[in-house]
Protein backbone atom coordinates (compact mmCIF):
# COMPACT_ATOMS: atom_id res chain seq x y z
CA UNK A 1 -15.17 -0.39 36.90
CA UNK A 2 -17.87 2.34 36.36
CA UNK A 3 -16.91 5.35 34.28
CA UNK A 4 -19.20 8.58 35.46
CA UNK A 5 -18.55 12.29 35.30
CA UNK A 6 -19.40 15.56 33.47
CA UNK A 7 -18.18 17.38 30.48
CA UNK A 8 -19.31 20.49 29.54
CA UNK A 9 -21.08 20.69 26.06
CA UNK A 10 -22.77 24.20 24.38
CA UNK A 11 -25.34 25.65 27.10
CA UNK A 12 -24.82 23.28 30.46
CA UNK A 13 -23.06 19.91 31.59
CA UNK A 14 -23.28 16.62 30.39
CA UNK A 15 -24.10 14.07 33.34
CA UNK A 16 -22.97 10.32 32.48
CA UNK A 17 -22.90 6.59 33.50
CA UNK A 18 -21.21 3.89 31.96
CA UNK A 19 -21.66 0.43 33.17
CA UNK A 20 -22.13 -3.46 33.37
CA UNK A 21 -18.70 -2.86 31.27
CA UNK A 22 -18.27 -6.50 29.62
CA UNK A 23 -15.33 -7.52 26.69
CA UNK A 24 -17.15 -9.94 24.84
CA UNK A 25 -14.82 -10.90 22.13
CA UNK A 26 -10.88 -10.75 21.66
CA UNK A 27 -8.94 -11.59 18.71
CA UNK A 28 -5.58 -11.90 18.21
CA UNK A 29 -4.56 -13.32 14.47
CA UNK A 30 -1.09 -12.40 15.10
CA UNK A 31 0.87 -12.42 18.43
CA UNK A 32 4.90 -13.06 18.45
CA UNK A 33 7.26 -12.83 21.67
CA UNK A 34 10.73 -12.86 21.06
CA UNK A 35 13.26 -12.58 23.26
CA UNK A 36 15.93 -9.89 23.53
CA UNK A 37 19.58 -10.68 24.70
CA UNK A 38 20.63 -8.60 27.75
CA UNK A 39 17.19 -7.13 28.42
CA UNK A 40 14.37 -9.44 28.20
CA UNK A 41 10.92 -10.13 26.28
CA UNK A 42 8.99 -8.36 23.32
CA UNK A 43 5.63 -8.93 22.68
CA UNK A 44 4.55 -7.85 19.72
CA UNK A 45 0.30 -7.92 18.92
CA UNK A 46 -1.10 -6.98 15.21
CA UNK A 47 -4.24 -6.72 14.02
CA UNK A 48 -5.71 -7.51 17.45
CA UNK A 49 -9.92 -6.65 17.81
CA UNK A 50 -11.91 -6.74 20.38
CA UNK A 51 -15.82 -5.88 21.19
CA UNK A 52 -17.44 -4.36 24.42
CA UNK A 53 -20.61 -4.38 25.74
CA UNK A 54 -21.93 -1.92 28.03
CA UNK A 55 -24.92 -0.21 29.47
CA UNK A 56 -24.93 3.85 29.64
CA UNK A 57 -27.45 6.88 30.59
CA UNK A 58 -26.81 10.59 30.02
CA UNK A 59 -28.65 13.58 31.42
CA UNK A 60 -28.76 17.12 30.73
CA UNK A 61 -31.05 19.89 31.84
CA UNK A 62 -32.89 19.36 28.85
CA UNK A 63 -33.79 15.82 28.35
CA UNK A 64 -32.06 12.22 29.73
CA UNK A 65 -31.80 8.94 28.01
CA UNK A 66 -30.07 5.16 28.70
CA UNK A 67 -29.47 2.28 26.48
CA UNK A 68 -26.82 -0.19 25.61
CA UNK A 69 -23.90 0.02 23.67
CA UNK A 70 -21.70 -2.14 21.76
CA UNK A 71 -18.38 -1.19 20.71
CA UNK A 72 -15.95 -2.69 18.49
CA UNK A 73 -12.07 -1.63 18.30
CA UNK A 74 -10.22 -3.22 15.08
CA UNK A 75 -7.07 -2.76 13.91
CA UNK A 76 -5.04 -2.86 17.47
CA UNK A 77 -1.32 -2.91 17.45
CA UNK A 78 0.68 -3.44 21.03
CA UNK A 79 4.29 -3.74 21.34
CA UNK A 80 5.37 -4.25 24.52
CA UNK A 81 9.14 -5.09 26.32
CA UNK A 82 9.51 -6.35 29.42
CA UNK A 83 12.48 -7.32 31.36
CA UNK A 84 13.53 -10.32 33.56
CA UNK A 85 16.34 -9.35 36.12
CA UNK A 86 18.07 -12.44 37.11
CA UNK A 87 19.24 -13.13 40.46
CA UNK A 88 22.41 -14.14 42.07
CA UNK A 89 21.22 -17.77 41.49
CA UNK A 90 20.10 -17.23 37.58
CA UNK A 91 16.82 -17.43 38.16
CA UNK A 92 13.69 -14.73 37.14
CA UNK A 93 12.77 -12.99 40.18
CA UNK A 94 10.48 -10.45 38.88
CA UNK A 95 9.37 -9.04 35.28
CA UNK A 96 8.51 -5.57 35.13
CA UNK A 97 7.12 -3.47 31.68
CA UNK A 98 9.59 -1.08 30.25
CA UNK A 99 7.65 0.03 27.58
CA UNK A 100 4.67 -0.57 25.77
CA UNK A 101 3.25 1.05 22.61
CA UNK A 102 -0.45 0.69 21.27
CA UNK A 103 -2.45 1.99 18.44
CA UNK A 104 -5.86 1.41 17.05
CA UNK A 105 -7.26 1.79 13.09
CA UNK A 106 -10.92 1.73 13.77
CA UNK A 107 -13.48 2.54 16.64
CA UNK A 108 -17.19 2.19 15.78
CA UNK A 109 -19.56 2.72 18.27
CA UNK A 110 -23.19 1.20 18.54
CA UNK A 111 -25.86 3.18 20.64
CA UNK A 112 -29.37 1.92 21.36
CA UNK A 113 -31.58 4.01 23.47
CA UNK A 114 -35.00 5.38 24.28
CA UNK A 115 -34.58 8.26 22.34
């Protein structure tokens, strides 16, 4: 979906737009899942990437601009556990996430615009 709002910077708001919000690129060198005894699946991610593309326009009461962007997130860690409930027959019914943790190293952002 579209992200849009306004945040307040120095003398007056901040109107933007981001959109046409397109992952363009995933990587995942390392991915395990595992399972745990009496509770149910791990998933653990490392050194996951991933790259963005998207347009965007600001405005102010001083000037507006639009461009593209491309952003690329490195470094992405995800653990995640989710359990299985059996029922009366043994069989998964359901899987549900109990937890899930997630860090990233690096974020660099490309803008392009008129300005």
């Amino acid at each position: 979906p579209d992200l849009n709002g306004y945040e307040k910077f120095g003398l007056g708001n901040v109107k933007y737009n981001i959109s046409r919000i397109h992952v363009t690129a995933v990587e995942f060198p390392s991915a395990s899942i595992s399972l745990i005894p009496g509770t149910g699946i791990k998933l653990v991610i490392e050194n996951a990437s991933l790259t963005i593309d998207m347009s965007w326009n600001i405005r102010t009461w001083m000037f507006k601009d639009s461009g593209r962007s491309t952003v690329y997130i490195s470094k992405v860690f995800v653990t995640a556990i989710f359990s299985v409930p059996l029922d009366n027959t043994g069989y998964d019914t359901s899987i549900s996430l109990t937890s899930c943790r997630t860090t990233s190293g690096d974020i660099d952002i490309k803008l392009n615009g008129k300005s």
